[in-house]
C-alpha atoms as a PDB file:
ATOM      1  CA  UNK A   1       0.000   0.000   0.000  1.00  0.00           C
ATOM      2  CA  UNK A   2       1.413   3.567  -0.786  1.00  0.00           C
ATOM      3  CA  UNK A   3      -0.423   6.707   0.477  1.00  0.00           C
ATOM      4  CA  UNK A   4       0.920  10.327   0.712  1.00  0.00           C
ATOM      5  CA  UNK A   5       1.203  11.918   3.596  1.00  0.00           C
ATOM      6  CA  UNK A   6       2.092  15.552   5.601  1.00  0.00           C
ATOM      7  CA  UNK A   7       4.650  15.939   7.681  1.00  0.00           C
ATOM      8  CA  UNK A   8       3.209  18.522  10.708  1.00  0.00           C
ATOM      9  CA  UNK A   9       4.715  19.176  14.740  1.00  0.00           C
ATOM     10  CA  UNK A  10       6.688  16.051  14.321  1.00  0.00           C
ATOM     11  CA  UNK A  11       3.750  13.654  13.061  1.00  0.00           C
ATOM     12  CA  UNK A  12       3.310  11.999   9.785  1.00  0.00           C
ATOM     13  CA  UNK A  13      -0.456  12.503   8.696  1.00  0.00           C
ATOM     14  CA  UNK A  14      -1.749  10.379   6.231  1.00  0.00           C
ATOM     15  CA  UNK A  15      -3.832  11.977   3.153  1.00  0.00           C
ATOM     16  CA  UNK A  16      -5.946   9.752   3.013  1.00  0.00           C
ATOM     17  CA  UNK A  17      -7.799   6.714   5.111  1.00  0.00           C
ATOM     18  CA  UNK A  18      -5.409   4.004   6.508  1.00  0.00           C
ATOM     19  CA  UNK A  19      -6.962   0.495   6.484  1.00  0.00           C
ATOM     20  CA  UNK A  20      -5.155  -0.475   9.721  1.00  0.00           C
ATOM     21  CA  UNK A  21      -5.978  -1.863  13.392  1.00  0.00           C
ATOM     22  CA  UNK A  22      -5.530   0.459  16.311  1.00  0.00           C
ATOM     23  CA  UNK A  23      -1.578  -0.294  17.582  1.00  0.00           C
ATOM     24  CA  UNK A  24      -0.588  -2.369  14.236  1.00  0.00           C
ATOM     25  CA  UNK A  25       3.182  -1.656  13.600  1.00  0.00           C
ATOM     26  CA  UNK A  26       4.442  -0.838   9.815  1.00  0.00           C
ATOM     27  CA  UNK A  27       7.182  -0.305   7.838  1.00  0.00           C
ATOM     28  CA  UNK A  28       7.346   3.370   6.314  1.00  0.00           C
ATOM     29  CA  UNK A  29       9.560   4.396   3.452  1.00  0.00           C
ATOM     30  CA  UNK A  30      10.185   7.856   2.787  1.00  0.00           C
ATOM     31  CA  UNK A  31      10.400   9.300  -0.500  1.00  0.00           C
ATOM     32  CA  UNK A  32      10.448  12.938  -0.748  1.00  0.00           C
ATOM     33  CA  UNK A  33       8.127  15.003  -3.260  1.00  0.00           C
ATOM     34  CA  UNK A  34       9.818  14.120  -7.050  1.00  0.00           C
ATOM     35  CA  UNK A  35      10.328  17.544  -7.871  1.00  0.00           C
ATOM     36  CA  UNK A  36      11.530  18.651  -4.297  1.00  0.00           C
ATOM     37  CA  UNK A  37      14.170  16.333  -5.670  1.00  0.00           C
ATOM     38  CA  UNK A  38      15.348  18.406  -8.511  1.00  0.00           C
ATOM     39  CA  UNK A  39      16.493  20.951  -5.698  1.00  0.00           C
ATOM     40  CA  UNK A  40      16.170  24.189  -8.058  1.00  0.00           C
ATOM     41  CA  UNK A  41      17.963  22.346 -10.702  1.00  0.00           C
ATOM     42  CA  UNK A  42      15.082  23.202 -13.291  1.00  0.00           C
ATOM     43  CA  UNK A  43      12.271  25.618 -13.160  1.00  0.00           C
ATOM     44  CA  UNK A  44       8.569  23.946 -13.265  1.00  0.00           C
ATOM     45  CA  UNK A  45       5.278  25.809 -13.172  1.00  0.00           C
ATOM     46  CA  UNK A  46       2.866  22.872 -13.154  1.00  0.00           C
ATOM     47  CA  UNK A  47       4.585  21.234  -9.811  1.00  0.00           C
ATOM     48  CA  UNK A  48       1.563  18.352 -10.227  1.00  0.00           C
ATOM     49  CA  UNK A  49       2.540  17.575 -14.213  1.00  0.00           C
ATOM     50  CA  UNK A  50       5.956  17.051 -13.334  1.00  0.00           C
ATOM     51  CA  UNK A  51       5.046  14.535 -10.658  1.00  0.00           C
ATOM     52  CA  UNK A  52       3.271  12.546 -12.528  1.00  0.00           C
ATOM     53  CA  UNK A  53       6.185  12.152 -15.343  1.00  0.00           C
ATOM     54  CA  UNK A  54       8.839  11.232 -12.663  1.00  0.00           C
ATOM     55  CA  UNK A  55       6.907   8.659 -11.028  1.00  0.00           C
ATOM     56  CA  UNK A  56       5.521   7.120 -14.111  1.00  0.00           C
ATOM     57  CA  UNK A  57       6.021   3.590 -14.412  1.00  0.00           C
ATOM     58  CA  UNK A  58       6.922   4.059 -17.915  1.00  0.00           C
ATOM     59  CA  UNK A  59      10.277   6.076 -17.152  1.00  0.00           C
ATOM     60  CA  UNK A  60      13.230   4.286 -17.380  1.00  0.00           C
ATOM     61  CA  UNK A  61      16.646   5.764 -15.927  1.00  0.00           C
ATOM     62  CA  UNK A  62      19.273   6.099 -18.436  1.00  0.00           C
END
């Protein structure tokens, strides 16, 4: 399962609805915002298209 979530006063919040039981442990992998990632490297104005590119399944790294 992969959800987004917000990172506020120390807490992760999830975006969205967790199917889990009250007290069940998991395993969280963080994985910062894709174009966060490009740290000013390019300029984007549609933050959401470029998102979408970088996580596609479809792109392979060279």
């Amino acid at each position: 399962m992969g959800v987004k979530a917000i990172y506020e006063n120390d807490v992760l919040k999830p975006l969205e609805k967790l199917n889990l039981r009250e007290g069940e442990v998991v395993d969280i992998e963080i994985k910062r915002d894709a174009v966060d990632r490009l740290g000013g490297l390019v300029r984007i104005s549609r933050k959401d298209w470029a998102d979408e590119l970088v996580e596609s399944p479809e792109l392979e790294p060279v």
